[in-house]
Protein backbone atom coordinates (compact mmCIF):
# COMPACT_ATOMS: atom_id res chain seq x y z
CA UNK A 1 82.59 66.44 129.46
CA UNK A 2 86.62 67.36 130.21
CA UNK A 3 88.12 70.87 129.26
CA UNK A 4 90.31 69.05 127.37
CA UNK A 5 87.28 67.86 125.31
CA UNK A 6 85.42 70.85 124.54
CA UNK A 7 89.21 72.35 123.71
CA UNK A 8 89.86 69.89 120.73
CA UNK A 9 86.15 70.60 119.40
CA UNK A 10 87.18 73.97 118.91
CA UNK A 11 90.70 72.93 117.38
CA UNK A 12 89.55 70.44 115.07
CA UNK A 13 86.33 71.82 113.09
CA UNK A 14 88.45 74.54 112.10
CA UNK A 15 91.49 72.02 111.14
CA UNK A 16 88.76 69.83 108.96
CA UNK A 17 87.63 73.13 107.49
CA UNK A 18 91.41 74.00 106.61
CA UNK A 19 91.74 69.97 105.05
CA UNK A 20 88.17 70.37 103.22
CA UNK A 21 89.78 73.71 101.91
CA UNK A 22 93.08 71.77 100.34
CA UNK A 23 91.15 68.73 98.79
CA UNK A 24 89.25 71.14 97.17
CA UNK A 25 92.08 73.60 95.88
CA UNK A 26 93.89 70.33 94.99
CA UNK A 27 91.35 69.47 92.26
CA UNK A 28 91.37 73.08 91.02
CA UNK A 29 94.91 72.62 89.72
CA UNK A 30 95.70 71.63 86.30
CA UNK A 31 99.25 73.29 85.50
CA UNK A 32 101.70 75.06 87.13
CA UNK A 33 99.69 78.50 86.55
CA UNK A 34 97.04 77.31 88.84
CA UNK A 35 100.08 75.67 91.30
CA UNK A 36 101.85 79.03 91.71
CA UNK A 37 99.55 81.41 91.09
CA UNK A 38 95.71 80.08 91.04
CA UNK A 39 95.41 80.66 87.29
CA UNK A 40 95.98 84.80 87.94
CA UNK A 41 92.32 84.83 89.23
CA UNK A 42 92.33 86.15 92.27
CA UNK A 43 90.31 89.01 93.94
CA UNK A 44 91.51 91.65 96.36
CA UNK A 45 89.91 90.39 99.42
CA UNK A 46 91.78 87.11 99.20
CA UNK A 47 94.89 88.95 98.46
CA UNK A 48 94.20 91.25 101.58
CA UNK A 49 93.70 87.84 103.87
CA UNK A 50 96.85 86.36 102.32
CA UNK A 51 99.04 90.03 103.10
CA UNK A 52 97.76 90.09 106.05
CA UNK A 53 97.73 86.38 107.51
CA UNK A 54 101.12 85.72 106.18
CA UNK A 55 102.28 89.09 107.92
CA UNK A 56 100.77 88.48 111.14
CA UNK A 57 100.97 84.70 111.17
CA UNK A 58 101.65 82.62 114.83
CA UNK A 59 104.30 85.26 115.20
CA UNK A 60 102.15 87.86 116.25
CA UNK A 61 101.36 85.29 118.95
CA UNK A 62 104.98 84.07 120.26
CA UNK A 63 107.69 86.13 119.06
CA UNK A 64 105.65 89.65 119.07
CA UNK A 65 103.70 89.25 121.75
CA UNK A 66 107.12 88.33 123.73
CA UNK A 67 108.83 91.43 122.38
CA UNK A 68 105.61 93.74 123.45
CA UNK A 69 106.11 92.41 126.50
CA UNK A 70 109.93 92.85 126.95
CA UNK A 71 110.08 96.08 125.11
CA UNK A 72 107.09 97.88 125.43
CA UNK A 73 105.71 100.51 123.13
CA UNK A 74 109.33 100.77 121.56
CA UNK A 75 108.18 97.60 119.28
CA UNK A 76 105.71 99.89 117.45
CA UNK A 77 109.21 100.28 115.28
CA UNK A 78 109.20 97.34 113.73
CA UNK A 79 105.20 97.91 113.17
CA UNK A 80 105.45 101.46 111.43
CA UNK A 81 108.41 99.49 109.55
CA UNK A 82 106.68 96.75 107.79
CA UNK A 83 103.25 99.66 107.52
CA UNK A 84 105.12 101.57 104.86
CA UNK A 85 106.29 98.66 103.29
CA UNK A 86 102.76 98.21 102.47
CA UNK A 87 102.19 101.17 101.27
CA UNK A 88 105.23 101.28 99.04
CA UNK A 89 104.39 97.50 98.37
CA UNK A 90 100.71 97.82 97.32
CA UNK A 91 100.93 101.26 95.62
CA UNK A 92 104.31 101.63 93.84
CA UNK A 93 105.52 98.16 93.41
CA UNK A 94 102.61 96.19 93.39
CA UNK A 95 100.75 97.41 89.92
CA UNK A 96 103.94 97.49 88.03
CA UNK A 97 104.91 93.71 88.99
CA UNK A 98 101.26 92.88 87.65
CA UNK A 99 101.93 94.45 84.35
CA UNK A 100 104.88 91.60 84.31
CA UNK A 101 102.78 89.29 84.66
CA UNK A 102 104.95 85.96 85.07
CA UNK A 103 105.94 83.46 88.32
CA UNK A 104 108.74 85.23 90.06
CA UNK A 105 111.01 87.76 91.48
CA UNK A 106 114.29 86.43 90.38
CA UNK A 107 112.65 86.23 86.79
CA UNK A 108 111.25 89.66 86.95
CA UNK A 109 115.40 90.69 88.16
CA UNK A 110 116.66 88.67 85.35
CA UNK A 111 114.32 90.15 82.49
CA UNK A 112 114.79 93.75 83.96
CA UNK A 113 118.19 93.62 83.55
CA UNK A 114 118.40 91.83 80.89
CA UNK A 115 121.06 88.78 83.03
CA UNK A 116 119.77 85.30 82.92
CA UNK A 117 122.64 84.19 85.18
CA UNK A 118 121.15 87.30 88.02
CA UNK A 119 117.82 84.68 88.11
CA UNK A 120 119.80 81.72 89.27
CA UNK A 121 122.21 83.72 92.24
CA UNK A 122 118.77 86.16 93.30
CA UNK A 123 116.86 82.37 93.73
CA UNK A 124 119.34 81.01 95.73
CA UNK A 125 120.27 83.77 98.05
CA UNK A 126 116.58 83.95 98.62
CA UNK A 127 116.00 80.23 99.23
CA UNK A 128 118.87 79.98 101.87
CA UNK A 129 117.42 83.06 103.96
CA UNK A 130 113.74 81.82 103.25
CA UNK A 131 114.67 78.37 105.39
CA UNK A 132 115.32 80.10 108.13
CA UNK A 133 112.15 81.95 107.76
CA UNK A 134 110.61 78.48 107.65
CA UNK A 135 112.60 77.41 110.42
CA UNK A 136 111.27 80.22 112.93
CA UNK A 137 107.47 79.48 111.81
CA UNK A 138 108.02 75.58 112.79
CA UNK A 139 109.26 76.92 115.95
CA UNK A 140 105.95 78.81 116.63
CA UNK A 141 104.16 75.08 115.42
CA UNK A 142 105.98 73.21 117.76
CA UNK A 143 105.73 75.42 121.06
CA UNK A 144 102.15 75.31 120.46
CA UNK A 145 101.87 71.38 119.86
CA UNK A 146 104.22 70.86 123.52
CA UNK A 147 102.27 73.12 124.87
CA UNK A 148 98.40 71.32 124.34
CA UNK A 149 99.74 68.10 124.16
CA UNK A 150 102.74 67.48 126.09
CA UNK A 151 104.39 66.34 122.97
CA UNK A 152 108.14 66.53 122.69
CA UNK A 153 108.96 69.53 120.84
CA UNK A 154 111.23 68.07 118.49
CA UNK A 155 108.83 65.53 117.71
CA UNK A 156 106.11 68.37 117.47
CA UNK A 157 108.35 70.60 115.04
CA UNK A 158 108.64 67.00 112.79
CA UNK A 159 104.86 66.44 112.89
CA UNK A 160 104.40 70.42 111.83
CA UNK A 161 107.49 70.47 109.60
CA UNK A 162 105.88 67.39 107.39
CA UNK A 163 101.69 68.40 107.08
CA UNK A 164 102.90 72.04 105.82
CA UNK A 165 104.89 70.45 103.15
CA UNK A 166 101.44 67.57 103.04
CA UNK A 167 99.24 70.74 102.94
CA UNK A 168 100.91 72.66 100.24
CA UNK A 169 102.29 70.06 98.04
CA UNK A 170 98.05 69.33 97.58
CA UNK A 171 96.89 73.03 97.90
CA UNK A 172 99.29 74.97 96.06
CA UNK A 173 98.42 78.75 95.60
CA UNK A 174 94.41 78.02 95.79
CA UNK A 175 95.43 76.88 99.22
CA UNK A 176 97.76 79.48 100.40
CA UNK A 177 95.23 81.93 99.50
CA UNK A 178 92.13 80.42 101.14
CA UNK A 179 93.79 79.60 103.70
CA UNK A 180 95.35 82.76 104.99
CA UNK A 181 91.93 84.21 104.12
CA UNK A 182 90.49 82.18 106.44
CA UNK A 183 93.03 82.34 109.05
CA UNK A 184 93.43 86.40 109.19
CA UNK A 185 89.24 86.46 110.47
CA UNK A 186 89.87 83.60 112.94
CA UNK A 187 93.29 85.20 114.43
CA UNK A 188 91.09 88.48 114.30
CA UNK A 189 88.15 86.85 116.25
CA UNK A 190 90.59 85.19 118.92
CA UNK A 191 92.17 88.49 119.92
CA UNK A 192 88.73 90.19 120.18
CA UNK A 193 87.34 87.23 122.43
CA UNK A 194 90.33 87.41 124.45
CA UNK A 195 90.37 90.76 125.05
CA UNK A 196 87.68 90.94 127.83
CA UNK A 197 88.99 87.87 129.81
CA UNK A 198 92.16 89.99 129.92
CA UNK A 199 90.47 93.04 131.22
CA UNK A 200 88.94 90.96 133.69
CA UNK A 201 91.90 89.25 135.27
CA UNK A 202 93.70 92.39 134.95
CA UNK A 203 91.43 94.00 137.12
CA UNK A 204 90.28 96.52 134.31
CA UNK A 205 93.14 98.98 132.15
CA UNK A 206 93.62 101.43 134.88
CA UNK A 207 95.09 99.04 137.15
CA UNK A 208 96.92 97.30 134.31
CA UNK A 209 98.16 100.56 133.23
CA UNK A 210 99.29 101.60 137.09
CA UNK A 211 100.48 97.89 137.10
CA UNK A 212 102.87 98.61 134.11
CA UNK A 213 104.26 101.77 135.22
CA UNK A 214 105.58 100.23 138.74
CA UNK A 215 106.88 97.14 136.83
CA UNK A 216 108.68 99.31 133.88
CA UNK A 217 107.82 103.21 134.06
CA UNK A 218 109.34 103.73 130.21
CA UNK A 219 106.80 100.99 128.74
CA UNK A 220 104.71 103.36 127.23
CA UNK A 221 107.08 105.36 125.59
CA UNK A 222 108.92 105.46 121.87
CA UNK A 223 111.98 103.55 123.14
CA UNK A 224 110.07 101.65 125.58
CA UNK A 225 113.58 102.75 128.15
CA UNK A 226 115.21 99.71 126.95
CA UNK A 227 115.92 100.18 122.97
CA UNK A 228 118.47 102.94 121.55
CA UNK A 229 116.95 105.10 118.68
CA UNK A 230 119.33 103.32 116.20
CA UNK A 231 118.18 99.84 117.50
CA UNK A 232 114.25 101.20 117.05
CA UNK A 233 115.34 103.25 113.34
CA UNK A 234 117.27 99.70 112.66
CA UNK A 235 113.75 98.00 113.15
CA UNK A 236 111.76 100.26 111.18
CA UNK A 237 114.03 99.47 108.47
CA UNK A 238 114.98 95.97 108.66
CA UNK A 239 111.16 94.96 108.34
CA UNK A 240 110.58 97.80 105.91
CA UNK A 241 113.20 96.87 103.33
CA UNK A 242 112.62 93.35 104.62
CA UNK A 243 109.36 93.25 103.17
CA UNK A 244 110.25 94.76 99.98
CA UNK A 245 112.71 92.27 99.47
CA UNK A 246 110.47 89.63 100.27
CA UNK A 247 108.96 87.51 97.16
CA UNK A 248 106.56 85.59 99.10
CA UNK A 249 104.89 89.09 99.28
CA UNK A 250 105.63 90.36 96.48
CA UNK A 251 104.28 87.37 93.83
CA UNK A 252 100.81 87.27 95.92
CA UNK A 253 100.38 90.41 93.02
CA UNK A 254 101.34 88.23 90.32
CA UNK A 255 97.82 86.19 91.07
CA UNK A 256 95.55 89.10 91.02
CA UNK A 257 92.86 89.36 87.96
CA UNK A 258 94.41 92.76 87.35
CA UNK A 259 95.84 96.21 88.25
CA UNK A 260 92.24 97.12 89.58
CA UNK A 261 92.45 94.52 92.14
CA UNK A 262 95.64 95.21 93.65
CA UNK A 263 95.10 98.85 94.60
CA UNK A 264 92.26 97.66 96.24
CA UNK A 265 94.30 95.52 98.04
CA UNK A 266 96.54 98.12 99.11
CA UNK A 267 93.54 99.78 100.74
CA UNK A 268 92.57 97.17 102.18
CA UNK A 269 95.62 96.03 104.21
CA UNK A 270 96.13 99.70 104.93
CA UNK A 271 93.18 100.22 106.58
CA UNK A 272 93.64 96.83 109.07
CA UNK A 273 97.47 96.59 109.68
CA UNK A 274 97.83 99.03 112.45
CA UNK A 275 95.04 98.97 114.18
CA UNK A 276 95.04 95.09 114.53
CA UNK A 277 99.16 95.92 115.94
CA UNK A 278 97.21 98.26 118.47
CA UNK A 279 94.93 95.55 119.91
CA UNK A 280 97.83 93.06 120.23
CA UNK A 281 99.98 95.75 121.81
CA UNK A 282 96.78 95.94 124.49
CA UNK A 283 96.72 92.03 125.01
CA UNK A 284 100.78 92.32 125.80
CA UNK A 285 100.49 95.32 128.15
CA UNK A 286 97.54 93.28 129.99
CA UNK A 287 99.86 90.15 129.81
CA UNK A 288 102.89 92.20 131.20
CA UNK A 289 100.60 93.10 134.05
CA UNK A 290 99.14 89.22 135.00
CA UNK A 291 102.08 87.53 134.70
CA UNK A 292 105.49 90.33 135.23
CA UNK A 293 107.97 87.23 135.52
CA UNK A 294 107.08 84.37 133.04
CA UNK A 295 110.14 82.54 132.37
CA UNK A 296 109.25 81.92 128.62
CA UNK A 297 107.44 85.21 127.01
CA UNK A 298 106.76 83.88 123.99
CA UNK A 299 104.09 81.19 126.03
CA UNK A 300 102.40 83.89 127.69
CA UNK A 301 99.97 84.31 125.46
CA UNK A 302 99.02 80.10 125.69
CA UNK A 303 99.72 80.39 129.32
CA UNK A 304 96.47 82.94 129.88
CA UNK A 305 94.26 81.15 127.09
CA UNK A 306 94.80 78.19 128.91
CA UNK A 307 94.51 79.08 132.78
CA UNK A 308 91.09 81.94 132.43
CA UNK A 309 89.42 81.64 129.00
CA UNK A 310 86.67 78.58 128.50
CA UNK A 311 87.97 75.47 126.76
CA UNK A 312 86.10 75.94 123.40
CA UNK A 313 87.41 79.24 123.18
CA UNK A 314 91.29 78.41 123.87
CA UNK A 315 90.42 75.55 120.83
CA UNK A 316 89.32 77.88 118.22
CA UNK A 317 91.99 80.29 119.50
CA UNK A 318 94.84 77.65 119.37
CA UNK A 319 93.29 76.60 115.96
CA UNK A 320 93.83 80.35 114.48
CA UNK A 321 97.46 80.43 115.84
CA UNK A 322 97.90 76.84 114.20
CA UNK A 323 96.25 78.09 110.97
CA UNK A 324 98.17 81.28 110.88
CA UNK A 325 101.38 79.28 111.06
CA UNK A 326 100.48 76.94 108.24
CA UNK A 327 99.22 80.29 106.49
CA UNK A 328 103.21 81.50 106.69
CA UNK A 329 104.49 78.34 106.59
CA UNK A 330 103.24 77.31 102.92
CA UNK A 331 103.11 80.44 101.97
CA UNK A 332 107.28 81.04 101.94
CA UNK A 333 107.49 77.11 101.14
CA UNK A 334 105.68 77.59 98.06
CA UNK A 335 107.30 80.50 97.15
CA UNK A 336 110.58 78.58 97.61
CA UNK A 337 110.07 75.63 95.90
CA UNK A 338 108.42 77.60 92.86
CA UNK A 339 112.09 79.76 92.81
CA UNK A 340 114.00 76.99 93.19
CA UNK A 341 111.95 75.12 89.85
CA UNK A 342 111.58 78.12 87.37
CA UNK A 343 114.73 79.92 88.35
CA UNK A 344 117.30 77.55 89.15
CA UNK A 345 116.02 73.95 87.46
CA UNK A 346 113.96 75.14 84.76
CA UNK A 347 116.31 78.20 83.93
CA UNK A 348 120.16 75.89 84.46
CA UNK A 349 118.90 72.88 83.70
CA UNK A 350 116.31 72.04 81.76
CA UNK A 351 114.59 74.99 79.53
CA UNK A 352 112.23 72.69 77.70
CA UNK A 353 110.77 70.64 80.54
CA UNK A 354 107.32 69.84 80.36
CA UNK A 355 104.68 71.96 82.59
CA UNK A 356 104.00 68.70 83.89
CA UNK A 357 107.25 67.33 85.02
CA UNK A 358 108.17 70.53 86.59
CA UNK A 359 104.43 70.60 88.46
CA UNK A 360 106.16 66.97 89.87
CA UNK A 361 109.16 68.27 90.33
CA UNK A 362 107.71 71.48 92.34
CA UNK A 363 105.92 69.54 94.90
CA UNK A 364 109.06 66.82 95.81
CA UNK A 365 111.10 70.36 96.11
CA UNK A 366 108.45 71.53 98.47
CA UNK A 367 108.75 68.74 100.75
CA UNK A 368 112.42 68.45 99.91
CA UNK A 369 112.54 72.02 101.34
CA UNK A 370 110.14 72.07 104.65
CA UNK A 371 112.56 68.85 105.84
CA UNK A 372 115.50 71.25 105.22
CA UNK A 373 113.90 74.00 107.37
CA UNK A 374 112.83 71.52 110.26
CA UNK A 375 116.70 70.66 112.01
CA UNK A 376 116.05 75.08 112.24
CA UNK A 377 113.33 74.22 114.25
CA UNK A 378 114.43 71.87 116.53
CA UNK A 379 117.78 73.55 117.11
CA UNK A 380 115.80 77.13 117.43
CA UNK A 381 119.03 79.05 118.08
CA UNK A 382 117.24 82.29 119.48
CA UNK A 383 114.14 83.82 119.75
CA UNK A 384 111.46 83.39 117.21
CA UNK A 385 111.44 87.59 116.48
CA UNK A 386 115.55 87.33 115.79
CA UNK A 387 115.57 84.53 113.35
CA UNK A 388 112.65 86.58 111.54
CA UNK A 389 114.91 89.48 111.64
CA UNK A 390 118.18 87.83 110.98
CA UNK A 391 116.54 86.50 107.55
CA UNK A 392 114.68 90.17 107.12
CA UNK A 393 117.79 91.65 107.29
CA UNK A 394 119.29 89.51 104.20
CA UNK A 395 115.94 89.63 102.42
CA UNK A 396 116.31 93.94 103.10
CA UNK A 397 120.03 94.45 101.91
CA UNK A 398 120.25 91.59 98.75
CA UNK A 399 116.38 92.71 97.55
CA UNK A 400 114.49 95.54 99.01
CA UNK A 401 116.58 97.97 97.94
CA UNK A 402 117.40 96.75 94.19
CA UNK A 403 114.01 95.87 93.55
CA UNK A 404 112.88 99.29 94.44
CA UNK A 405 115.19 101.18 92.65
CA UNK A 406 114.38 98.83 89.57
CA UNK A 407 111.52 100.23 89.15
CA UNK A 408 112.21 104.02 89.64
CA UNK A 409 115.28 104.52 88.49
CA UNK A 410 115.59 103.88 84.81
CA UNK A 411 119.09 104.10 84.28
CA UNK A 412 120.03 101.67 86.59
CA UNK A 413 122.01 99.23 85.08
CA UNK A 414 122.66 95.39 84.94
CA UNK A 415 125.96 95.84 86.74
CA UNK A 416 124.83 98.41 89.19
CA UNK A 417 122.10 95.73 90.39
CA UNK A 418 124.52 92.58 90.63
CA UNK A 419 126.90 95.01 92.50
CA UNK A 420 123.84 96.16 94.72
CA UNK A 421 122.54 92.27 95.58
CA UNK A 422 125.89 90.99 95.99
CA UNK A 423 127.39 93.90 98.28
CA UNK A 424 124.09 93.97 100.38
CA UNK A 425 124.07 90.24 101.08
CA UNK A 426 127.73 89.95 101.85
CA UNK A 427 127.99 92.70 104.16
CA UNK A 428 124.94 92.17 105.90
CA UNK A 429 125.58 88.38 106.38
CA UNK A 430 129.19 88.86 106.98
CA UNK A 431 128.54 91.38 109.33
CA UNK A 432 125.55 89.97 111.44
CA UNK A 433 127.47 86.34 111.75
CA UNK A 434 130.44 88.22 113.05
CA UNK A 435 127.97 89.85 115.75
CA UNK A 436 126.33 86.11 116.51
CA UNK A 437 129.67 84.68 117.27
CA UNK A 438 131.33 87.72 119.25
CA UNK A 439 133.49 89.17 117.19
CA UNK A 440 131.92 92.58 116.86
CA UNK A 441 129.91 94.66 118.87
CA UNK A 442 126.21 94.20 118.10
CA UNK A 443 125.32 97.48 119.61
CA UNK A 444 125.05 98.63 115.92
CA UNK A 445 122.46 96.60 113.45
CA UNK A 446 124.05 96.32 109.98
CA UNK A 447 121.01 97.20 108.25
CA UNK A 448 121.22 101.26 107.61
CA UNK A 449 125.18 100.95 106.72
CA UNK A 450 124.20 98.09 104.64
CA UNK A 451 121.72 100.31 102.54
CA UNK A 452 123.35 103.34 103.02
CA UNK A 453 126.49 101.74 101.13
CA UNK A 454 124.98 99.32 98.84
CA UNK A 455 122.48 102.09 97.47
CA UNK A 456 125.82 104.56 97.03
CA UNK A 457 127.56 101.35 95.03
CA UNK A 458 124.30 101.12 92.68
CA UNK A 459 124.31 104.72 91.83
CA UNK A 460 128.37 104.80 91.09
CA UNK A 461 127.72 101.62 89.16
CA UNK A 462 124.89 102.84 87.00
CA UNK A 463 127.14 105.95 85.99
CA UNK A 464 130.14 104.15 85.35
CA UNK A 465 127.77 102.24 83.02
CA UNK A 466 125.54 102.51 80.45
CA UNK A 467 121.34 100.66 80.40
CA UNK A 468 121.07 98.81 77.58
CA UNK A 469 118.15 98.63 74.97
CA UNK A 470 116.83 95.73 76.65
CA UNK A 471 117.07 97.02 80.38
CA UNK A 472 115.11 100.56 78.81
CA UNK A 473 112.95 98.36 77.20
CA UNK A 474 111.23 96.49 80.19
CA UNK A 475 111.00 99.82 82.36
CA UNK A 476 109.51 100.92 79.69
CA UNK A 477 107.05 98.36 80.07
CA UNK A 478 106.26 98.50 83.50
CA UNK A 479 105.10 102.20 83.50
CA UNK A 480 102.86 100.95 80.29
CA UNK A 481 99.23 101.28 82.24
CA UNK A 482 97.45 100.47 79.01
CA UNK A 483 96.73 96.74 80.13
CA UNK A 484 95.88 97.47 83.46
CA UNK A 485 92.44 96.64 83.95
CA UNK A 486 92.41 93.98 81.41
């Protein structure tokens, strides 16, 4: 039989697995609690797959795998960036958002600090930068499809752009988590299998190593000889900040059973983030050496699965990059669409809408939003990694910050955290569209002024002002650990 045959076995047991996986979560859901958040019931390993699939996702694939390549060791920034994230994430934020215990970040905001109104902006300003998150993981969906199929990539990012809306509009939450669980062991399995091949055609790591330092001596380095230490320190805390900002993290703690099972969590994803970063930091150096002047990086990883591993292989490998981009891909649609329905509809428009309606009216928003994010796609402006950081860096300067200090800071006020969202999106959007179209240097990233100044507006703010009851009230609550383990 063909190589091309033995290649779509591989590909499509694992896609029916992934379809038997949504029919299933599909007749799980009876409300809205099981569409956002799988009725609160889930356990720390799924919560680990989910954290960890959605972080690594067909990313780790294109756009990292590219930037390893280009960049060398000096990408290990962005890495040690997004690893304390997790740690603050898991261990600081994550138990105290549990003891909320409702659907979303911009309703957490709002009931913090006491501001109905901060809901509705915080949903939108995270909608608009969460598109063009959607729009770089469509890009990874399409490359992939042109690439196995010869399809036309903008047909390819329509085909990809429509099933992820398909797949979560039927899965919901029970899907997003399932899936991603699923998808973290398979994209761990396909870098372990490849590994050896890579040795092999590399003739071994000594001679990819010697290989390397002939090609680019600095490769091994903490700047890689190609990256300032403010670009690399710009990294660390665009994805850091990026990731505390980020609610399609941050509500995967809303679904656990309790407190208990999100500090396990936290140990769990610390113990496999970097060291999985490690191994795909090995298959770019041994990529860098095979192929030192591929004209598209972020292929080069396809390009070897295709010319040296066996067919089967490449399918079940292709298959984990396509399930780790529908892993991303519903996981910030959902999150999204379920902003865009309790914060902005439910919250604006309609307070008393039925739990059915707005189920309805969550799913058309979810396909309403993955056709927004596919003309992203198509047009794919830059490289996967820089739309990833562009809408990191908004996610950072409007969220991170605020929603960390919410939770720390008691006397933060209601007008200290409009000023903080508001100046940090503004000057970070202003800023970074000013670099895109030439008008400013972008030898400086805007992400360290950004926090430097919005975190100095937040503290003048709060003592210019005064908390209120209410604000005192719910900080009160989240350092309550009574109900944790309930």
């Amino acid at each position: 039989m063909s190589w091309t045959f033995w290649m779509n076995v591989g590909f499509f047991i694992v896609l029916a697995y992934l379809f038997y996986v949504a029919v299933v979560s599909y007749l799980r859901i009876k409300n809205t609690s099981g569409y956002y958040l799988a009725n609160r019931e889930a356990p720390a390993y799924l919560i680990v797959g989910s954290l960890m699939a959605s972080t690594v996702s067909g990313g780790m694939f294109f756009g990292m795998v590219a930037y390893y390549y280009n960049l060398g060791a000096a990408v290990f920034w962005m890495n040690l960036g997004v690893a304390w994230s997790w740690i603050i994430i898991c261990y600081f934020i994550g138990p105290k958002l549990r003891r909320f215990g409702q659907f979303t970040i911009p309703e957490y905001l709002a009931q913090r600090f006491d501001s109905p109104s901060l809901r509705v902006v915080f949903s939108i300003i995270t909608t608009l930068w969460m598109v063009v998150l959607m729009g770089s993981v469509l890009v990874q969906g399409g490359l992939l499809f042109e690439y196995m199929y010869g399809v036309d990539y903008a047909t390819a990012i329509v085909v990809i752009g429509v099933a992820v809306g398909l797949y979560t509009v039927f899965g919901g939450m029970f899907a997003v988590l399932k899936t991603d669980w699923i998808s973290m062991w398979i994209l761990l399995a396909g870098a372990f299998v490849a590994l050896p091949y890579l040795l092999k055609t590399g003739g071994g790591w000594s001679n990819i190593v010697d290989t390397i330092y002939t090609i680019q001596p600095a490769f091994f380095t903490s700047l890689g000889g190609r990256t300032t230490f403010f670009t690399a320190a710009s990294w660390f805390f665009i994805w850091c900040f990026g990731y505390l900002g980020h609610p399609g993290f941050l509500t995967r703690f809303y679904t656990a059973k309790n407190v208990r099972e999100v500090i396990k969590s936290g140990i769990g994803v610390s113990l496999l983030y970097m060291p999985l970063w490690v191994l795909i930091f090995f298959i770019s150096t041994s990529l860098r050496a095979i192929y030192p002047t591929i004209g598209d990086p972020e292929l080069v990883w396809i390009t070897f699965m295709f010319e040296h591993v066996p067919p089967i292989v490449v399918g079940f490998a292709m298959a984990a990059v396509l399930a780790a981009v529908l892993s991303s891909a519903n996981t910030w649609l959902l999150t999204a669409a379920t902003s865009v329905c309790k914060d902005i509809y439910q919250c604006a428009f309609d307070k008393n809408v039925s739990d059915k309606k707005l189920l309805t009216i969550s799913k058309v928003a979810v396909m309403v939003l993955s056709l927004i994010a596919i003309p992203i796609g198509i047009w794919r402006p830059t490289y996967i990694m820089e739309l990833m950081m562009i809408a990191y860096l908004i996610a950072g300067s409007s969220g991170g910050l605020v929603i960390l200090l919410s939770m720390y800071y008691k006397n933060m006020t209601t007008q200290a955290a409009w000023a903080g969202i508001i100046s940090g999106a503004l000057i970070a959007t202003v800023w970074r569209t000013l670099q895109l179209v030439g008008t400013i240097s972008s030898a400086i990233n805007p992400i360290i002024p950004t926090i430097l100044v919005a975190l100095a507006i937040i503290i003048i703010v709060s003592k210019a002002t005064k908390p209120t009851e209410a604000t005192l009230a719910m900080f009160n609550k989240l350092n309550d650990k009574s109900q944790d383990y309930a």
